[in-house]
Structure formats: structure tokens, C-alpha cells
Protein backbone atom coordinates (compact mmCIF):
# COMPACT_ATOMS: atom_id res chain seq x y z
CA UNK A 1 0.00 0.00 0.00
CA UNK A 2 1.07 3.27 -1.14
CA UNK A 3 1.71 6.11 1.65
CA UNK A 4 -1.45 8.62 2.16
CA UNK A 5 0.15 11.91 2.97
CA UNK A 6 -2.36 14.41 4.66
CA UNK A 7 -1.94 18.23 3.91
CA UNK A 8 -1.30 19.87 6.84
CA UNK A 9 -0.99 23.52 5.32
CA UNK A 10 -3.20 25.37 7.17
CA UNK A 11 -6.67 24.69 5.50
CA UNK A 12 -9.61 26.80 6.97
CA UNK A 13 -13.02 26.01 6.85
CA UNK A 14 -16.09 26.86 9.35
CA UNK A 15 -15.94 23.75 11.23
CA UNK A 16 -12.04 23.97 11.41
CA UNK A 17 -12.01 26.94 12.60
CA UNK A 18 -14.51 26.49 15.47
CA UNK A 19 -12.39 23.08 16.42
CA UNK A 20 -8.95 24.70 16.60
CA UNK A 21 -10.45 27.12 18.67
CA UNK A 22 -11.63 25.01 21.05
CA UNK A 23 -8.95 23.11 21.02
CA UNK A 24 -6.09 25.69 21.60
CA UNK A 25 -8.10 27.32 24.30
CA UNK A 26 -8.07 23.76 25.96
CA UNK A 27 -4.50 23.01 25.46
CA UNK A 28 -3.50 26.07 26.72
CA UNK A 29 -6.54 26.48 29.98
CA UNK A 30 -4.13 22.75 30.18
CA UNK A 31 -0.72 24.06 30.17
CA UNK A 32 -1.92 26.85 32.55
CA UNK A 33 -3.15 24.04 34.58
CA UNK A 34 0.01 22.31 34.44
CA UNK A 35 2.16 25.58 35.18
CA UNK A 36 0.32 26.39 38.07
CA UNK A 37 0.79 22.75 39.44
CA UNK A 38 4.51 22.80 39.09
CA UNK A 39 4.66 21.47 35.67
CA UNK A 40 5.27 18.10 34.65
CA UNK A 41 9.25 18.35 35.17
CA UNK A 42 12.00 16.61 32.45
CA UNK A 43 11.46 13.45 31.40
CA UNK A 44 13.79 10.36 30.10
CA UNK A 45 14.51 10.03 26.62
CA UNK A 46 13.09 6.24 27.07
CA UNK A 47 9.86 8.20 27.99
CA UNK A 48 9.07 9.74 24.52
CA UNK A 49 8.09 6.63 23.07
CA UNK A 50 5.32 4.54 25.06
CA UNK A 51 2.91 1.54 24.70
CA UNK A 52 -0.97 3.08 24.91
CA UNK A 53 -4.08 0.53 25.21
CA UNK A 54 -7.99 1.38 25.21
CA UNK A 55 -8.02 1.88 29.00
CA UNK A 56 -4.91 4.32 29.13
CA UNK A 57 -5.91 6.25 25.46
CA UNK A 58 -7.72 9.40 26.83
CA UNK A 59 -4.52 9.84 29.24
CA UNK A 60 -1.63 9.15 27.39
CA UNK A 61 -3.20 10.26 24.26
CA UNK A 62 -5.60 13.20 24.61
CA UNK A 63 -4.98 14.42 27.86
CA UNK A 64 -0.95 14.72 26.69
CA UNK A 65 -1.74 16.22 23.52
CA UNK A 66 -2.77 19.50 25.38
CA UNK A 67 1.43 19.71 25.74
CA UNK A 68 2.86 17.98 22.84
CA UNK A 69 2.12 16.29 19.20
CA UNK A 70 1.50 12.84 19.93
CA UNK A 71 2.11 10.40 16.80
CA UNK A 72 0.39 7.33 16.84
CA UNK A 73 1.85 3.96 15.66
CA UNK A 74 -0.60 1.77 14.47
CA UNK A 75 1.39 -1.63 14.65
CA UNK A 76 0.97 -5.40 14.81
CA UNK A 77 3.71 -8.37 15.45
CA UNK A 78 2.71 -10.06 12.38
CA UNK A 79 2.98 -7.00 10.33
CA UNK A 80 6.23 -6.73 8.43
CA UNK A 81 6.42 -3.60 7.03
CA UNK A 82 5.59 -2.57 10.76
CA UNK A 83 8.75 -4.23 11.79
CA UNK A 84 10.43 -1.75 9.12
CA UNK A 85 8.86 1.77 10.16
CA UNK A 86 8.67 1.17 14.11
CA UNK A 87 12.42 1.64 14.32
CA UNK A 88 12.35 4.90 12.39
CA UNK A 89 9.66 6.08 14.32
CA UNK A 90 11.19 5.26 17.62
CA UNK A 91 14.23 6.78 16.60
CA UNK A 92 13.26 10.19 15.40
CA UNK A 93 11.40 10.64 18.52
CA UNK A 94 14.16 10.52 20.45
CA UNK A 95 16.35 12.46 18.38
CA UNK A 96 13.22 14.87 18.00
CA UNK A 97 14.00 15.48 21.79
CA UNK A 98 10.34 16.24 23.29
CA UNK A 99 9.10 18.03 20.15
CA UNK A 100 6.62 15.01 19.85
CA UNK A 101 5.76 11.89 21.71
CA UNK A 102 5.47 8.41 19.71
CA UNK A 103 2.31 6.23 21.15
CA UNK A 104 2.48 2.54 20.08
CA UNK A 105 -0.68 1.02 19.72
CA UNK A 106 -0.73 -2.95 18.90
CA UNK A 107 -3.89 -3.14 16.96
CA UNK A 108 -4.92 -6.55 17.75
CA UNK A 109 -5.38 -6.26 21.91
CA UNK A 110 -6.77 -2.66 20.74
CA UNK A 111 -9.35 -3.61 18.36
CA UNK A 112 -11.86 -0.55 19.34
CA UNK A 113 -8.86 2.48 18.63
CA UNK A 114 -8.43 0.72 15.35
CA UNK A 115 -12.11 1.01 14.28
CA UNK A 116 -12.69 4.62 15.65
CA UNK A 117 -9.63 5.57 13.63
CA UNK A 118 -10.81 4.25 10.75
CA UNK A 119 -7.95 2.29 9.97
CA UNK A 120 -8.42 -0.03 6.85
CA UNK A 121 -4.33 -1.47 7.15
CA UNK A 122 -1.43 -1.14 8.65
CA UNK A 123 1.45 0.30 9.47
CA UNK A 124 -1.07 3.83 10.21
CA UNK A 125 0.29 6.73 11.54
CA UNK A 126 -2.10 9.10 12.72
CA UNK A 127 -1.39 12.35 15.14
CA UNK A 128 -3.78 13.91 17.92
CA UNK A 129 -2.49 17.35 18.23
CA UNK A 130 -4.62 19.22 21.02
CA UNK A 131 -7.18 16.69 21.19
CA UNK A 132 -7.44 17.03 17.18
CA UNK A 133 -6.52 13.86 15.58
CA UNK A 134 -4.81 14.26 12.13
CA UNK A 135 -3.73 11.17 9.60
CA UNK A 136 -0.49 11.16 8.54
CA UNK A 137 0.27 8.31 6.29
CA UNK A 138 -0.44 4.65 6.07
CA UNK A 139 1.89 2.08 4.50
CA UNK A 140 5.44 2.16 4.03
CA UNK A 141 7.56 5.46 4.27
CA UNK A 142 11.08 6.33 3.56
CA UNK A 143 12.77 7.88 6.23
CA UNK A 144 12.70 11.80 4.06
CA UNK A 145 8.82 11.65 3.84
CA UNK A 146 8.53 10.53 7.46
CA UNK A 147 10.82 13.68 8.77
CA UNK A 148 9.06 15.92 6.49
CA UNK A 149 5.45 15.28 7.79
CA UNK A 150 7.04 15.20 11.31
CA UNK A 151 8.69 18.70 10.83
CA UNK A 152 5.05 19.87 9.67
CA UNK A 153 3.36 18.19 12.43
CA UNK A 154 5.66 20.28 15.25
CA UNK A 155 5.19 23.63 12.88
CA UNK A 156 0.88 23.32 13.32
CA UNK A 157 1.18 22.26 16.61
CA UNK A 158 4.14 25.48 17.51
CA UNK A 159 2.25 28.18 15.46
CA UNK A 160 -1.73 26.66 15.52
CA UNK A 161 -1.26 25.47 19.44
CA UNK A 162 1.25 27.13 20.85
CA UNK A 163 2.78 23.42 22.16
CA UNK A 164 6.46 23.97 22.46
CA UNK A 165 6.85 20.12 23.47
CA UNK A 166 8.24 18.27 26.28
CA UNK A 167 11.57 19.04 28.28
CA UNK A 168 13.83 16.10 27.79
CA UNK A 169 16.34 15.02 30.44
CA UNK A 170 19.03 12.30 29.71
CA UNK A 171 19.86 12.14 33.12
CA UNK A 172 16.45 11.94 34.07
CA UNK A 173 15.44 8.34 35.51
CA UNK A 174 12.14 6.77 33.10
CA UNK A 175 8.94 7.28 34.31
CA UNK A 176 10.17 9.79 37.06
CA UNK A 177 8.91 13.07 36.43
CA UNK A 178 8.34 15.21 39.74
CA UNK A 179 4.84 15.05 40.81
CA UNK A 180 3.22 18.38 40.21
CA UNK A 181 1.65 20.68 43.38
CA UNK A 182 -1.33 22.06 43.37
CA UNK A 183 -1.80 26.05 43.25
CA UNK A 184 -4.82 28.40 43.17
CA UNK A 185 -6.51 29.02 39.34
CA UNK A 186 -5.73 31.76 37.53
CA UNK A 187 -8.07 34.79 37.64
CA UNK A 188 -9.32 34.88 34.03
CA UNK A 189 -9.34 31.10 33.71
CA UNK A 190 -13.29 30.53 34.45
CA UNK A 191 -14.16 33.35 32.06
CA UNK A 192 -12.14 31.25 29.34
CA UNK A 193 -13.93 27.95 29.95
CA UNK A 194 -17.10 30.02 29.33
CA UNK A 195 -16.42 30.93 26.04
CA UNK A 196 -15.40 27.78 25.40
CA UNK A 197 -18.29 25.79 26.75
CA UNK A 198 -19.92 28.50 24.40
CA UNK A 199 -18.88 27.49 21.55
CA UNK A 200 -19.35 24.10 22.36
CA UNK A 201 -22.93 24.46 22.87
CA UNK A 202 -23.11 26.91 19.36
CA UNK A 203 -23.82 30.03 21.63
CA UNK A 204 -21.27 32.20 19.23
CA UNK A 205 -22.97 35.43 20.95
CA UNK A 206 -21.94 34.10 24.22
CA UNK A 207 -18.52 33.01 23.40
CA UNK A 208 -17.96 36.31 21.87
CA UNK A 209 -18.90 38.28 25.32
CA UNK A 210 -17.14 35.78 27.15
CA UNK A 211 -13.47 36.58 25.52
CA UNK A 212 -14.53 40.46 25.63
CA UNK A 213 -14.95 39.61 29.33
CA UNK A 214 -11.33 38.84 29.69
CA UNK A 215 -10.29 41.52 27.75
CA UNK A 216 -12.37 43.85 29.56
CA UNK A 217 -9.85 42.85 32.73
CA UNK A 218 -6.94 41.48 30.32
CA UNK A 219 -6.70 43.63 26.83
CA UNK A 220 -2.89 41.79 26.61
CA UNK A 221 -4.45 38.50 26.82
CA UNK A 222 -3.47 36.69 23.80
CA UNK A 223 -5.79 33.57 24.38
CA UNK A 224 -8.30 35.94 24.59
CA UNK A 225 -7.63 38.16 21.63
CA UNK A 226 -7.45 34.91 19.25
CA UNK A 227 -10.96 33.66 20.53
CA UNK A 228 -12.95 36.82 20.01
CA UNK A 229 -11.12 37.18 16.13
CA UNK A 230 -11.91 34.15 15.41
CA UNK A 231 -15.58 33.66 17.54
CA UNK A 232 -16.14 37.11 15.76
CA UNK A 233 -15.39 35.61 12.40
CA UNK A 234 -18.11 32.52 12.71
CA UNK A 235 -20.52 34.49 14.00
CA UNK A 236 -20.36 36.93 10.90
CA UNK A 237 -20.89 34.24 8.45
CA UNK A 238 -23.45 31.89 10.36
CA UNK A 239 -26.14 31.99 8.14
CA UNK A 240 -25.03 34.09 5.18
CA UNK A 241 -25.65 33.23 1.46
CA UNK A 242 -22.14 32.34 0.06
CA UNK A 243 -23.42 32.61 -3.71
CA UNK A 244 -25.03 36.44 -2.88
CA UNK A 245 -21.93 37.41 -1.56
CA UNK A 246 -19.57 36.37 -4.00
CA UNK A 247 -21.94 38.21 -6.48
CA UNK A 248 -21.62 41.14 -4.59
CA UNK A 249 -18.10 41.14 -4.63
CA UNK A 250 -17.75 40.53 -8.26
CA UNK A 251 -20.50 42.88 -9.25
CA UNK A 252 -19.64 45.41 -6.74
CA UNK A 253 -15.61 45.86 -6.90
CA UNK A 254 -15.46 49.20 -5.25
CA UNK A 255 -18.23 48.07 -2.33
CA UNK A 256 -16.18 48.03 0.81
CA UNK A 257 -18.58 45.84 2.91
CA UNK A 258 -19.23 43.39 0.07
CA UNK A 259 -15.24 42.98 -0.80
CA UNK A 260 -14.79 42.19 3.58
CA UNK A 261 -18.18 39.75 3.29
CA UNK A 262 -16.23 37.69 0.69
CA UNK A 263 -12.38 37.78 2.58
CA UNK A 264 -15.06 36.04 5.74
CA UNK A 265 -15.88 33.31 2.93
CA UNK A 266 -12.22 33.15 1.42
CA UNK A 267 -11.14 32.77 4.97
CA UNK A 268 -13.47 30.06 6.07
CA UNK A 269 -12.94 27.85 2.71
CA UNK A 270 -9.25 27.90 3.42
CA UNK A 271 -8.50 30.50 0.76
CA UNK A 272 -6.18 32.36 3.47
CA UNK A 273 -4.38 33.97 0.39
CA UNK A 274 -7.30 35.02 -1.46
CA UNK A 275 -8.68 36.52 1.67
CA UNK A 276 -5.63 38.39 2.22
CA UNK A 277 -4.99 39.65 -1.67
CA UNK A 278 -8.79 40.74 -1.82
CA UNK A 279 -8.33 43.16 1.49
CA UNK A 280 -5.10 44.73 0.05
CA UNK A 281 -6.06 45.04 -3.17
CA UNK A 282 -9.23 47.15 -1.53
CA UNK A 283 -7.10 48.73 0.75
CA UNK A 284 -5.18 50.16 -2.65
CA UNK A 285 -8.17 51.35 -4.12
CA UNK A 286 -9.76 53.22 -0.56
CA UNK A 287 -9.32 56.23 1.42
CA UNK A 288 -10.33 57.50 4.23
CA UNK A 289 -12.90 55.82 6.76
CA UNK A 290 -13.46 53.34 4.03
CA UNK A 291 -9.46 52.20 3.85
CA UNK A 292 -9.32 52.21 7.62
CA UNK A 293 -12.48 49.90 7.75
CA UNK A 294 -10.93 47.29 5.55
CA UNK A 295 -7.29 47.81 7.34
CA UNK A 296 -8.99 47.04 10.67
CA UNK A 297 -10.54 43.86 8.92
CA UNK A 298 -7.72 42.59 7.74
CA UNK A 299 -6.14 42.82 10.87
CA UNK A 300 -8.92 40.87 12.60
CA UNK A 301 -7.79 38.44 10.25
CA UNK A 302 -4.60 38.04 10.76
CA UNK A 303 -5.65 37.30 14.49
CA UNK A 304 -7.69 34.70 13.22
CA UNK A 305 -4.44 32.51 11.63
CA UNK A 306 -1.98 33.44 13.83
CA UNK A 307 0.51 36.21 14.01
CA UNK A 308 3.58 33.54 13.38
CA UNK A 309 1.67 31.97 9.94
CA UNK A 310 3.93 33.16 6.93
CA UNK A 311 1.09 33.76 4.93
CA UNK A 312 0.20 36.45 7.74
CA UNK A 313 3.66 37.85 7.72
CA UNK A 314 4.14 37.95 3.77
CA UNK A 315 0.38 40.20 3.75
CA UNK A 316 1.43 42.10 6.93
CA UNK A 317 4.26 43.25 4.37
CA UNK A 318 2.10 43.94 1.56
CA UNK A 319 -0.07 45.74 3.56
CA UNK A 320 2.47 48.69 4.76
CA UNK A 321 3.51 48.40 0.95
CA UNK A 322 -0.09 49.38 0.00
CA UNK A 323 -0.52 51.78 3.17
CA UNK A 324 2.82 53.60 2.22
């Protein structure tokens, strides 16, 4: 079986959006968690790769995914291409040093992970990256394509996440990580479960007034900033006509509020670029209230992928091009 490479460019659509929303604000409300209790210390370099089963999944898989990538190894004794990737795998996590963790899963005492995955064959490789699980490739890989979906995998879960990975010790002795003490929640850190809890429930209105909330208090707070942009952005487009407003912008070139309608959709369909090109290029043509408008908009935007994204930075730069 050939290897099935999954994109992992930065494609945003409605649904994507919502879900890495949720999911950084968990993986971060998590490292907070884990900050205030201490932290989880350095670990061994024997601890990056481990054996996870049904019963121990939600722990070792979802619960540490909140701090670091987790790859998953979708294996089986009598597989022999498994006996071929395995190695690779277990190697570049250790030489990866923290940046991700490798979970072994033997399909055949796991049955259940295998069908909720989806899996079809083996060797799979999938990822869970703040709770999101992502499929990587399934077959046989050479060693080049594995380190180049690996090197993407850190980059989405760095810029996307904010997961900076695990601190790796060699002296440190396996499985002996310093227990963690407890400390008193932050202040904003109820507020941020709100808006989250909004979302999950489809209350975009709420989630919205819960992130101005903690900005109200906070107006540095960056896990707040991110929500509102990008709460702000599903809440504009729940419930609009895509097809209207893409006539609007074509009919309607020099219509301010009909060229930002369509950047929403180009946004939310993953056209990040288009989005971007279509608020300069208005920007260029504007002046006035009208150019500020779309300026502001386009910053919003930016919010809404991430400050670090090079798409952001390469419009950022076109921007003071078209400003100056």
C-alpha cells in the first residue's frame, strides 16, 4: 500500500475553525493548569516513546496532547512492514527530543482504537495534536517523507497550538517526572472555559462576550484576543448566502462591505491567500474611513491565523507596501 500523505498547510473552513479554537483554548486552559501545578518536570529520553491501550488512550493520548504532538503507531507483530517503520519512528522521537511523543498502539489487543480511527491497514500513523486527531500516512515510508510530515506536524502544533513540546532530560530516571503541586486558578481562567463551553454548545454570541470579558480585565491576553477574532469571524458568516456574496463582490468591486463579506468566505474555505490579496487590493483602491475599515478587517484576520503563519507575515508586508 502506497503512503497517504495528509496536507497539513493550514486549510480553513467553518468547522475547522470552530475546532482549533476550542482546542487551543483547551490546550493552553491545560498548560496553565500544568504551570500552576509545578509542571510536569523533564522526562527520560526512554519516555518519549510509550505503549498506549484502550483503557490508558484518553490519558496518554488526549490528555498529553494539550502539551505535545503525539504520533500514533498503528502496529501489529505479524505486520512486516511494521517491523520496518517502528524503528524509524522510535528513533526520530528521540532524536526529536520532546518536540513530539510516539504512542504505540498494537492493533490486535486494541481492536476498538483501530475502528474509531478508521484504519483499513497497517502500518497507520495518525497524530492527535490538542485533542485534534490528524492522519499522517499509512503504509510504508522512507525515512525523508517521514521527517518531512514530522517537521510539519511540530510547525501546526508550535504556530496553531502554541505546544512547544516536552523538556527532555538524559539524566532523568524513566517514568520519574516530579509530581506536580497544586496552586490556586488563575483569575481569568473561568471566564475562558465560558467561552469555550460556548462554543461548544453553538452560543457564538456568548462566546464572543465571554473573551470580551477577559479583555475587559486582560486587553494583553493573547488567548483571549485569538478567541474573540476568530468567535467574531463565525458568528459573521453563520447563516449568510455564500453565492449572494460572491456576487456582490464581483458585481460590486469598489463596495467596501461586500469585498470584507467575501475575505469572511475566502477565509473560512481555506482561501487564506485570497482573503488576504482581496483586502489589500481594496485597501489600494480606498481612502479614508473606508481604507481604515478594511485595514482594521484585515487585521482581525490576521488574528484569526496566527501572528507567526507566513502567509500572515508575507500580507502584513504587503499591507504597509499598500498603506505607504
Amino acid at each position: 500500500m502506497q503512503p497517504r500523505n495528509m496536507s497539513m498547510s493550514g486549510v480553513v473552513d467553518l468547522a475547522a475553525v470552530k475546532a482549533a479554537q476550542e482546542a487551543k483554548a483547551k490546550a493552553e486552559q491545560a498548560r496553565a493548569q500544568s504551570a500552576r501545578e509545578g509542571g510536569a518536570g523533564a522526562i527520560s529520553p526512554a519516555d518519549l516513546v510509550i505503549d498506549v491501550d484502550e483503557a490508558g488512550f484518553e490519558r496518554d493520548v488526549l490528555q498529553r496532547s494539550a502539551e505535545v504532538p503525539v504520533v500514533i503507531d498503528f502496529w501489529a507483530e505479524w505486520c512486516e512492514p511494521c517491523k520496518q517503520l517502528s524503528p524509524v519512528l522510535e528513533r526520530l522521537a528521540v532524536e526529536y527530543n520532546g518536540r513530539f511523543l510516539l504512542a504505540k498502539v498494537d492493533v490486535d489487543a486494541n481492536q476498538m482504537l483501530m475502528q474509531q480511527f478508521g484504519i483499513q491497514g497497517i502500518p497507520a500513523v495518525f497524530a492527535v495534536v490538542a485533542g485534534q486527531a490528524l492522519p499522517l500516512f499509512q503504509g510504508a515510508a522512507g525515512e525523508a517523507q517521514i521527517r518531512q510530515t514530522l517537521d510539519q506536524l511540530v510547525q501546526v502544533g508550535e504556530q496553531r497550538f502554541g505546544l512547544t513540546g516536552l523538556t527532555v532530560d538524559p539524566e532523568a530516571e524513566p517514568g520519574g517526572a516530579p509530581e506536580a503541586s497544586e496552586r490556586p486558578a488563575g483569575p481569568y481562567d473561568g471566564l475562558l472555559e465560558a467561552a469555550v463551553q460556548a462554543l461548544d454548545s453553538g452560543d457564538l454570541s456568548g462566546a464572543v462576550q465571554a473573551y470580551k470579558n477577559v479583555l475587559n480585565e486582560d486587553p494583553g491576553n493573547e488567548e483571549a484576543k485569538l478567541g474573540l477574532a476568530q468567535a467574531e469571524l463565525l458568528q459573521r458568516v453563520q447563516g449568510v448566502d455564500p453565492q449572494q456574496v460572491r456576487r456582490d463582490a464581483a458585481d460590486k468591486p469598489a463596495d467596501v462591505q461586500a469585498q470584507i463579506a467575501a475575505a469572511d468566505l475566502d477565509l473560512v474555505g481555506g482561501h487564506v491567500e485570497d482573503a488576504f490579496g482581496r483586502l489589500i487590493e481594496t485597501v489600494q483602491r480606498t481612502v479614508g474611513d473606508d481604507r481604515d475599515t478594511v485595514r482594521m478587517r484585515l487585521l482581525e484576520l490576521f488574528e484569526v491565523v496566527g501572528p507567526d503563519d507566513p502567509r500572515v507575515i508575507a500580507a502584513r508586508r504587503a499591507l504597509a507596501r499598500a498603506l505607504f
